[in-house]
C-alpha atoms as a PDB file:
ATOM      1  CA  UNK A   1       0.000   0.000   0.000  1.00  0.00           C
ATOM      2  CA  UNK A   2       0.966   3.288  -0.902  1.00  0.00           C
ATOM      3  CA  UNK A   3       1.212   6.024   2.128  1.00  0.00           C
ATOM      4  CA  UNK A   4      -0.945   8.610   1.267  1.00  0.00           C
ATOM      5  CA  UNK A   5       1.836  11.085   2.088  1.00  0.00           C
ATOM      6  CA  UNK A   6       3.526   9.834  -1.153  1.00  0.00           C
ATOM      7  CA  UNK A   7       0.159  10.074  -2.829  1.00  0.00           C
ATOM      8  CA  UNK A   8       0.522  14.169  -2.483  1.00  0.00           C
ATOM      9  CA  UNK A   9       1.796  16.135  -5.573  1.00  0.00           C
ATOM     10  CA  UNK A  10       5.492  16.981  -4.840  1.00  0.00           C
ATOM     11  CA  UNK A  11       5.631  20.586  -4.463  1.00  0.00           C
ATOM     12  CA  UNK A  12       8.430  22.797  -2.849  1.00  0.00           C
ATOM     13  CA  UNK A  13       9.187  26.457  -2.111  1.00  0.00           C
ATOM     14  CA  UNK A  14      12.667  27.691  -0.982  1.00  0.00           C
ATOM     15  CA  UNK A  15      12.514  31.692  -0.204  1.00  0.00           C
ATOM     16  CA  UNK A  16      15.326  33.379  -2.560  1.00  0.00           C
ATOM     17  CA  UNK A  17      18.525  33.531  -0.208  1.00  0.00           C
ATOM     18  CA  UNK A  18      17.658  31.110   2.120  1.00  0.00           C
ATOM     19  CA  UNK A  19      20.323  27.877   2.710  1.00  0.00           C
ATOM     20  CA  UNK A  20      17.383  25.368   4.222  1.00  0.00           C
ATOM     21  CA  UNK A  21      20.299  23.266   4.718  1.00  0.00           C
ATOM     22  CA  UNK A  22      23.314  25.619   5.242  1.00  0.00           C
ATOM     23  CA  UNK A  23      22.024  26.303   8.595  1.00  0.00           C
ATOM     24  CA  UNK A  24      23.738  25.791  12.255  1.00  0.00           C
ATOM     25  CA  UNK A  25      20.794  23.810  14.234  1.00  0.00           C
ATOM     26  CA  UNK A  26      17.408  22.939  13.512  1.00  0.00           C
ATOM     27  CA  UNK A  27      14.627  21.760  15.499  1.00  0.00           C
ATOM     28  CA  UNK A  28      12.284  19.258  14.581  1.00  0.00           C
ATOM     29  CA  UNK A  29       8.629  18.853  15.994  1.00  0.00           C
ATOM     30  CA  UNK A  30       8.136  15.374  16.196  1.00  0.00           C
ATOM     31  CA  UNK A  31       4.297  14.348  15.749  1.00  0.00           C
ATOM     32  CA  UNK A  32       3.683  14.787  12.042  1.00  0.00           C
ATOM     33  CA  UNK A  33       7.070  16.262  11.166  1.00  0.00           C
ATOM     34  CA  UNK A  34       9.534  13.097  11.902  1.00  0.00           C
ATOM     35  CA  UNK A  35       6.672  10.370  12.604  1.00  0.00           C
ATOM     36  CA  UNK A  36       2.877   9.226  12.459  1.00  0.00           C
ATOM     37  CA  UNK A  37       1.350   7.450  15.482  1.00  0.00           C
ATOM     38  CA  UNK A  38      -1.020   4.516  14.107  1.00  0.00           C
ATOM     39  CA  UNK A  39      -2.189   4.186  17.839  1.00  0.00           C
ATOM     40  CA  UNK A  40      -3.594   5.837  20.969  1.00  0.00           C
ATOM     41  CA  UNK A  41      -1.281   5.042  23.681  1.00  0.00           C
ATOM     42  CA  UNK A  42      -0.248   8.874  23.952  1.00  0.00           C
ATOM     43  CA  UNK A  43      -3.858  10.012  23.296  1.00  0.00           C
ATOM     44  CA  UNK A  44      -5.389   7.841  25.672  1.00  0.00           C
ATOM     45  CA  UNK A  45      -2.915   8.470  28.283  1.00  0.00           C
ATOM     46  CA  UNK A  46      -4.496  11.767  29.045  1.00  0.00           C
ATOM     47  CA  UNK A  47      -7.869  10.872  30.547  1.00  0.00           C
ATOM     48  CA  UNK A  48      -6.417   7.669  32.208  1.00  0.00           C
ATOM     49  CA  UNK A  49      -4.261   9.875  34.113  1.00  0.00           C
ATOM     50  CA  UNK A  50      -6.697  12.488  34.801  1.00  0.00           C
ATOM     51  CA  UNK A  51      -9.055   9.741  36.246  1.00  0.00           C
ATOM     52  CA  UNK A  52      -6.370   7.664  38.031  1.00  0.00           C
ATOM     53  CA  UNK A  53      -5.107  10.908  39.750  1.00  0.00           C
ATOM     54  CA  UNK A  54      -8.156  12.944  40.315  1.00  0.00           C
ATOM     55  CA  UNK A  55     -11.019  10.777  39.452  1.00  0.00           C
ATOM     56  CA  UNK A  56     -12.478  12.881  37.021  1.00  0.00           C
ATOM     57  CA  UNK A  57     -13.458  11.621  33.277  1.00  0.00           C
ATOM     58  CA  UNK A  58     -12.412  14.080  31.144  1.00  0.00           C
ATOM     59  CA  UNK A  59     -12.204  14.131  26.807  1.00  0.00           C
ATOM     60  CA  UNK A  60     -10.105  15.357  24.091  1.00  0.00           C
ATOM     61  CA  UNK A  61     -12.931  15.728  21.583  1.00  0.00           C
ATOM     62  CA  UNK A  62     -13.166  19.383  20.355  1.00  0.00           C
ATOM     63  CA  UNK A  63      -9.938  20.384  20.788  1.00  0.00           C
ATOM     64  CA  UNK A  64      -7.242  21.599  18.386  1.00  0.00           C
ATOM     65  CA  UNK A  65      -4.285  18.705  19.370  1.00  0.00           C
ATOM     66  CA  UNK A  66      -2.214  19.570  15.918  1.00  0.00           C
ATOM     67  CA  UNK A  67       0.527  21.824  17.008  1.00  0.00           C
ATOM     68  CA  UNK A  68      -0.660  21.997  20.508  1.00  0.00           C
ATOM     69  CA  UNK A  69       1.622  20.883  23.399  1.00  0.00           C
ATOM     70  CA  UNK A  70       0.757  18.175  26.049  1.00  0.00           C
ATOM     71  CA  UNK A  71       0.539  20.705  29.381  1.00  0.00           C
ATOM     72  CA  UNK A  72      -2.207  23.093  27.101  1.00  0.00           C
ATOM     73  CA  UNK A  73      -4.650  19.744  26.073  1.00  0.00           C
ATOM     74  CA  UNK A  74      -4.377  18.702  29.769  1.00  0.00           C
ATOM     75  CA  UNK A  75      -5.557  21.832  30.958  1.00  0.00           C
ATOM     76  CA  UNK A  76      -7.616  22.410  28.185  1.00  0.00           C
ATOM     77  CA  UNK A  77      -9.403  19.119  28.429  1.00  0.00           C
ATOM     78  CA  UNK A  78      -9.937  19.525  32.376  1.00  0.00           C
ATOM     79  CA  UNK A  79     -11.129  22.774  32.168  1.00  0.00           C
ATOM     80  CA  UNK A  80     -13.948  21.851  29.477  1.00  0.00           C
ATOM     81  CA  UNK A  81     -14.494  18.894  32.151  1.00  0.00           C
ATOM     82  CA  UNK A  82     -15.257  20.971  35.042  1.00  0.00           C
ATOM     83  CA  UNK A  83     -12.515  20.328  37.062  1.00  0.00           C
ATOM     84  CA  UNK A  84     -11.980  22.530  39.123  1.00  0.00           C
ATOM     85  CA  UNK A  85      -9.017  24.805  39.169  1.00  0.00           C
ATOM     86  CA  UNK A  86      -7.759  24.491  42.376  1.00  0.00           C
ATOM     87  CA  UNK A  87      -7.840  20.492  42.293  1.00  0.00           C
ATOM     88  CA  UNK A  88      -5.754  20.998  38.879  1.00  0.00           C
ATOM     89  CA  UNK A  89      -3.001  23.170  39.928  1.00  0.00           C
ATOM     90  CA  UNK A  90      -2.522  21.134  42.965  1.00  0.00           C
ATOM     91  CA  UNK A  91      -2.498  17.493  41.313  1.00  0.00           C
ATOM     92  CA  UNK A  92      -0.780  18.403  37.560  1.00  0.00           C
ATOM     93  CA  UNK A  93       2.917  17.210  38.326  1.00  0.00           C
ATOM     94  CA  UNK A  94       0.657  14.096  39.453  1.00  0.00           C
ATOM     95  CA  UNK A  95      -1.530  13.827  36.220  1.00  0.00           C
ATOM     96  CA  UNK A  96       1.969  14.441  34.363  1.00  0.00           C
ATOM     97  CA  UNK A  97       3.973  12.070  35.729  1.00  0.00           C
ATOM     98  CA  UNK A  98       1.236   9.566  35.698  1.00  0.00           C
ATOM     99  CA  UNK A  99       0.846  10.252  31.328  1.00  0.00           C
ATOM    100  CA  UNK A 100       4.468  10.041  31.563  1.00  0.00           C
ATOM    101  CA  UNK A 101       4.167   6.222  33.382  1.00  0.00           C
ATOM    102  CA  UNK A 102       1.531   5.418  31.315  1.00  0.00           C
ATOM    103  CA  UNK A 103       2.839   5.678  28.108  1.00  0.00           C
ATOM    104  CA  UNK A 104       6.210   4.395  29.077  1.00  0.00           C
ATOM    105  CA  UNK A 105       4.384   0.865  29.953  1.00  0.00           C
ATOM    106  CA  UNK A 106       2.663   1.059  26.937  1.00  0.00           C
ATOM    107  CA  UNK A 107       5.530   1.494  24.698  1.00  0.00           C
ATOM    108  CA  UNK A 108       5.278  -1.625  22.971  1.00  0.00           C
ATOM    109  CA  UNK A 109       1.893  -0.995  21.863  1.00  0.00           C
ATOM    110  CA  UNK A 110       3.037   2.007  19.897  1.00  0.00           C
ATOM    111  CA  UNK A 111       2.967   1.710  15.880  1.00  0.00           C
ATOM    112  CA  UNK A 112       4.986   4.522  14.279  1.00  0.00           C
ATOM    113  CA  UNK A 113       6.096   5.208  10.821  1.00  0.00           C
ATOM    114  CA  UNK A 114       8.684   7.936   9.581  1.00  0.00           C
ATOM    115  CA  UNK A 115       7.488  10.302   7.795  1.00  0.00           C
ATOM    116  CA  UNK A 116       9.237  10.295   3.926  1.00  0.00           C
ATOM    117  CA  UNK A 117      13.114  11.215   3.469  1.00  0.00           C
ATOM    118  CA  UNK A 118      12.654  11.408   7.414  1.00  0.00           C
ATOM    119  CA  UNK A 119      16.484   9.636   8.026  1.00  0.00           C
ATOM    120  CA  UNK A 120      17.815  10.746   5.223  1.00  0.00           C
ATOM    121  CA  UNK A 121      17.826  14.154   5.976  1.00  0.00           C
ATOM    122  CA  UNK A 122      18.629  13.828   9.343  1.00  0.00           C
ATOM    123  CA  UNK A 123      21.667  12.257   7.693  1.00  0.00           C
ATOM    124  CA  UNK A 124      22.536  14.944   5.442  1.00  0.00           C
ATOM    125  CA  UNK A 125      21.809  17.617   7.784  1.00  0.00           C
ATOM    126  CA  UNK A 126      24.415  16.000  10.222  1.00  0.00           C
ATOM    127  CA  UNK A 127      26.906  14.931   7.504  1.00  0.00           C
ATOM    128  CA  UNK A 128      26.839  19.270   7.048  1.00  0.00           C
ATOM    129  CA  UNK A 129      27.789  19.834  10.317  1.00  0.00           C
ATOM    130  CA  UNK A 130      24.550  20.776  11.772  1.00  0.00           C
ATOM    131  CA  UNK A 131      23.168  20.191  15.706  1.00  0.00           C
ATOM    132  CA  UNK A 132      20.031  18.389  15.514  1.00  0.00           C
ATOM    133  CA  UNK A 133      17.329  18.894  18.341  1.00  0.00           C
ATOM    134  CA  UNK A 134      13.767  18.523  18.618  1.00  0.00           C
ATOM    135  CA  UNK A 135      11.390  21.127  19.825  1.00  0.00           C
ATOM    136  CA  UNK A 136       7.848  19.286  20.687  1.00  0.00           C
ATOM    137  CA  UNK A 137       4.506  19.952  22.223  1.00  0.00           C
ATOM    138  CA  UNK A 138       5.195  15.997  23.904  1.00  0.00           C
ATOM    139  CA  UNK A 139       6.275  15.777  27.559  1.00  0.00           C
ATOM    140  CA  UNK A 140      10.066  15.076  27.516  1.00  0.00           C
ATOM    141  CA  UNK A 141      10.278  11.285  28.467  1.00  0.00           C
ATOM    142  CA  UNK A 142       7.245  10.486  25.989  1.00  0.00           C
ATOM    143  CA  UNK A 143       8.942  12.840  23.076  1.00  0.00           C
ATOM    144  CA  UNK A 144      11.923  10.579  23.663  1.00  0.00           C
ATOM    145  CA  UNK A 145      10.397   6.948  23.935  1.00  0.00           C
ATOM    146  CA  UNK A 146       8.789   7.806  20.353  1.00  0.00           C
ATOM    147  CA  UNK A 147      11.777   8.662  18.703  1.00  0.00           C
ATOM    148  CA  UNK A 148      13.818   5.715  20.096  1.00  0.00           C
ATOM    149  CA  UNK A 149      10.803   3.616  18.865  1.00  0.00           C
ATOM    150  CA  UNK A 150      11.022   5.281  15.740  1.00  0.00           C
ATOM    151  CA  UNK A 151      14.719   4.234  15.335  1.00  0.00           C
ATOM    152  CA  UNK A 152      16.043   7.929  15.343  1.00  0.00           C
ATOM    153  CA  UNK A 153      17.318   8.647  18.691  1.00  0.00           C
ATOM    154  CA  UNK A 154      20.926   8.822  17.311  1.00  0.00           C
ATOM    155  CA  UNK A 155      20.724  11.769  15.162  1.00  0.00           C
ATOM    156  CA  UNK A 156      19.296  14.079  18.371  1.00  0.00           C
ATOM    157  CA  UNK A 157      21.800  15.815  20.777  1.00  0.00           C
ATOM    158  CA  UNK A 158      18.906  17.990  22.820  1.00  0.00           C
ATOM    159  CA  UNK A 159      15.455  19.355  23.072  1.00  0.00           C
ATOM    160  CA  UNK A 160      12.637  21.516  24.139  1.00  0.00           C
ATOM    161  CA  UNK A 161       9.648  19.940  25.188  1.00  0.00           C
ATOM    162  CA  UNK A 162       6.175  20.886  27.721  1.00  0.00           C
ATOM    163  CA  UNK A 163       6.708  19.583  30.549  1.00  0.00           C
ATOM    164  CA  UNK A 164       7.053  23.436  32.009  1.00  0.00           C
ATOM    165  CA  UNK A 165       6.162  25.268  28.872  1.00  0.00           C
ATOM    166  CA  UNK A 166       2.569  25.029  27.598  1.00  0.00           C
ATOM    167  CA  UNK A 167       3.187  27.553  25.092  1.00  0.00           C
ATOM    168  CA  UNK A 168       5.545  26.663  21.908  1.00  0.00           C
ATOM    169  CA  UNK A 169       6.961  29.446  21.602  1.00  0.00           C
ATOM    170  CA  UNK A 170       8.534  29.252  24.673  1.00  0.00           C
ATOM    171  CA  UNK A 171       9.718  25.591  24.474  1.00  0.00           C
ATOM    172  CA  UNK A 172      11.211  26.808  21.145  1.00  0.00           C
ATOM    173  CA  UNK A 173      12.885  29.239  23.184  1.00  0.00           C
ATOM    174  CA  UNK A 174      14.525  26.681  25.615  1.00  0.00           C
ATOM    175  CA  UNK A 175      15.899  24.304  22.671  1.00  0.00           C
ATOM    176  CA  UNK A 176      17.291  27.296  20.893  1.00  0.00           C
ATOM    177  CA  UNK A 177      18.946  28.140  23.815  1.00  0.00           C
ATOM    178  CA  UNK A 178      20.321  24.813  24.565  1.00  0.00           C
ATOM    179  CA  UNK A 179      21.562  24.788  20.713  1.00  0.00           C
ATOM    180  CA  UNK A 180      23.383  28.127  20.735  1.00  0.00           C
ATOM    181  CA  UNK A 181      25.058  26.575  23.682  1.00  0.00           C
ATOM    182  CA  UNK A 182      26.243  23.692  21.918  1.00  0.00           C
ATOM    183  CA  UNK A 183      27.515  25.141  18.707  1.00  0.00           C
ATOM    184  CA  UNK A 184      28.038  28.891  19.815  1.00  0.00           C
ATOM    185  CA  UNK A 185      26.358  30.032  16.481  1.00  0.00           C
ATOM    186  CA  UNK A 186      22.319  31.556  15.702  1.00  0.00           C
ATOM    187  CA  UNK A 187      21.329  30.222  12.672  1.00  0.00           C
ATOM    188  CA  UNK A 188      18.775  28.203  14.287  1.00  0.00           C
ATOM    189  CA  UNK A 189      15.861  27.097  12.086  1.00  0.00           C
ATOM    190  CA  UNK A 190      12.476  25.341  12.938  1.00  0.00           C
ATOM    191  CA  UNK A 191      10.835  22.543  11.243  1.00  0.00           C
ATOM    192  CA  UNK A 192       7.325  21.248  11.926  1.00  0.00           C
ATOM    193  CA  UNK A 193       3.953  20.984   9.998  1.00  0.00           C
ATOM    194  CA  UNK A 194       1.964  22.725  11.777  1.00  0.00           C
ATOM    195  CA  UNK A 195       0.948  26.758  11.653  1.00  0.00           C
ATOM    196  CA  UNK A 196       1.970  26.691  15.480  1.00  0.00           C
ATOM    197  CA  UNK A 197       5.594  25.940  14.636  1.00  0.00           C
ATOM    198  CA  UNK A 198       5.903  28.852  12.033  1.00  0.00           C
ATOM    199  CA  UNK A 199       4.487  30.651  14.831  1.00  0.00           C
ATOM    200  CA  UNK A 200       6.369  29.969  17.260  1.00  0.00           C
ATOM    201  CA  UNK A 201       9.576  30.145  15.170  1.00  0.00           C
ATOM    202  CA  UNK A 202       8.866  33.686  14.387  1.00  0.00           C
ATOM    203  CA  UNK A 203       8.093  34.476  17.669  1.00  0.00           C
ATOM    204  CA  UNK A 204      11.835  33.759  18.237  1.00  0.00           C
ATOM    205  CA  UNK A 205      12.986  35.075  15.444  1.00  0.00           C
ATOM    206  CA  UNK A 206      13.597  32.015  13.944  1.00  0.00           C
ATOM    207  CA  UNK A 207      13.506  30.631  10.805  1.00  0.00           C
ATOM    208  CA  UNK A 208      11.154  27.847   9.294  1.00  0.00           C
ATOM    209  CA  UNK A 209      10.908  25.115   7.430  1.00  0.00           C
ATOM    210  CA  UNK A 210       7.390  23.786   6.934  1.00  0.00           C
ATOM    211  CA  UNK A 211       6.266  20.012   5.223  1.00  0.00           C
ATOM    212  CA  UNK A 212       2.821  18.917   4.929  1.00  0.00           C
ATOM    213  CA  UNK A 213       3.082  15.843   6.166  1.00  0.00           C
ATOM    214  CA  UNK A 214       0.415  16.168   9.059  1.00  0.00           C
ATOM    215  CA  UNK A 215      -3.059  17.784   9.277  1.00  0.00           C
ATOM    216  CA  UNK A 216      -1.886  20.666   7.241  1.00  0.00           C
ATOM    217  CA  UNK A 217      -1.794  21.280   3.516  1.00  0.00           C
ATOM    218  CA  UNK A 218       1.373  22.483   1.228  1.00  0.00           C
ATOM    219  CA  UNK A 219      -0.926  26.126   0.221  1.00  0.00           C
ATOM    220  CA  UNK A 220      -2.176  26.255   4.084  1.00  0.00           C
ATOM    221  CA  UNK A 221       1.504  26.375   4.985  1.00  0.00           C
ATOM    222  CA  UNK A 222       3.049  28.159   2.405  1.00  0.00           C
ATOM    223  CA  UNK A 223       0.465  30.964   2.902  1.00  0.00           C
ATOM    224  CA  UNK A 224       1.857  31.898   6.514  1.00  0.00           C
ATOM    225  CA  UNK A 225       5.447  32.480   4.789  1.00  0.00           C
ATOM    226  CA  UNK A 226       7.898  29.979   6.054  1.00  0.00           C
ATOM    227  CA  UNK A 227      11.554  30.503   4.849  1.00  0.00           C
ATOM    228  CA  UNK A 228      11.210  27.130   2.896  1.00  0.00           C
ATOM    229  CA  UNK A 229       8.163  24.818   2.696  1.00  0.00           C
ATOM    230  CA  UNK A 230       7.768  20.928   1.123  1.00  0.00           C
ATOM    231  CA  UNK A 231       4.637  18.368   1.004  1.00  0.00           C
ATOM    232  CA  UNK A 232       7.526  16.365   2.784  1.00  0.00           C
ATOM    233  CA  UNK A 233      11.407  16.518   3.658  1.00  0.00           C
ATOM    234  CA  UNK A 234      11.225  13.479   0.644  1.00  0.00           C
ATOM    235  CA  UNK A 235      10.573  15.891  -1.905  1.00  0.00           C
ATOM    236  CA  UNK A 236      12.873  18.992  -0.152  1.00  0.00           C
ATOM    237  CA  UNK A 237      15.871  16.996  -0.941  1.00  0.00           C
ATOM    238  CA  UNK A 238      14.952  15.651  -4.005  1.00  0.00           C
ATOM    239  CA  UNK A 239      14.314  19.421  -5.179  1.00  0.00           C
ATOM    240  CA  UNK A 240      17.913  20.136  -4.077  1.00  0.00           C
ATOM    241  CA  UNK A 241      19.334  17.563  -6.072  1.00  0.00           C
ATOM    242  CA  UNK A 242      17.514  18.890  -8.823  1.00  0.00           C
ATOM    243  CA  UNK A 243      14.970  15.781  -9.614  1.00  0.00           C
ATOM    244  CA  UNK A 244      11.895  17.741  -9.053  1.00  0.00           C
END
């Protein structure tokens, strides 16, 4: 069977200027940037945790999870539950640590798949001399079980995650931090598939690479301005090469 991400028409935009691989670090969401979940262990693990901690039943259904980070569904989801604020604040390291448990114990029930050219340009990124994070809406021990499932843990050094930062742009902040720290330098670029990540990356002054290979489409991406966006890294490095 065909994925349907390699069903998409091939389509790339590079801004005039712009080296999408000359740069010092990038950060890579993980969840529809690097790789697909075909399950719900993560998903799942929020109202388990809510209930096992707090008691309360609580849902995901009507909220916006693409892009969003795991500390702003939580509280999201709770507060369109009723719960009430003061039983939150006081139990969320609790309901955190629990997600984190729960999807750690349900690790072999996950069933991930890269998302096209995912290693490969990992690969050439590196082989250019290039620090490779990950900047993720995921709590930091989940965020890292899916990428060792995934088979990529090698090619990351670092990363910004939610566990304290329910806004991206701030966890953006914190890995682009920890990568200036690392290689000294500030050409630090973003790349996700979401309109959150642009955001975010501009509101660090970042710059951006978008691919559409999650919820949103090559024109809904492309629209917001990123310094280079792909339907997938695949066909980003295939337009280098020149066989697009």
């Amino acid at each position: 069977m065909v994925d349907a991400a390699e069903k998409r028409e091939a389509r790339v935009y590079i801004e005039p200027g712009f080296e999408w691989d000359g740069q010092d670090a990038y950060l890579f969401d993980i969840d529809g940037t690097l790789l697909r979940s075909r399950d719900r262990v993560h998903v799942e693990s929020f109202a388990s945790s809510v209930a096992r901690v707090t008691g309360f039943e609580v849902t995901l259904a009507g909220i916006l999870l693409h892009g969003a980070t795991d500390t702003a569904i939580l509280r999201e989801a709770c507060r369109q539950a009723g719960v009430p604020a003061g039983v939150l604040e006081a139990r969320i390291e609790a309901i955190l640590e629990a997600m984190r448990i729960s999807v750690a114990e349900r690790r072999h029930e996950l069933d991930l798949i890269r998302m096209p050219g995912v290693e490969e340009a990992l690969k050439h990124l590196a082989r250019k001399g290039a620090a490779l994070g990950v900047a993720t809406g995921n709590l930091e021990m989940i965020g890292w079980i899916k990428i060792e499932q995934a088979g990529l843990r090698e090619w990351f050094r670092f990363g910004g995650f939610s566990d304290h930062f329910p806004v991206r742009a701030e966890l953006i902040a914190q890995a682009a931090a920890k990568a200036r720290e690392l290689t000294g330098k500030t050409n630090i670029c973003v790349v996700g598939d979401t309109p959150r990540d642009i955001e975010a990356a501009r509101a660090n002054f970042l710059s951006v690479i978008a691919v559409a290979t999650g919820h949103y489409s090559f024109d809904e991406l492309v629209k917001l301005q990123p310094e280079a966006c792909a339907t997938s890294l695949s066909d980003l490095l295939n337009c280098a090469r020149g066989e697009l």
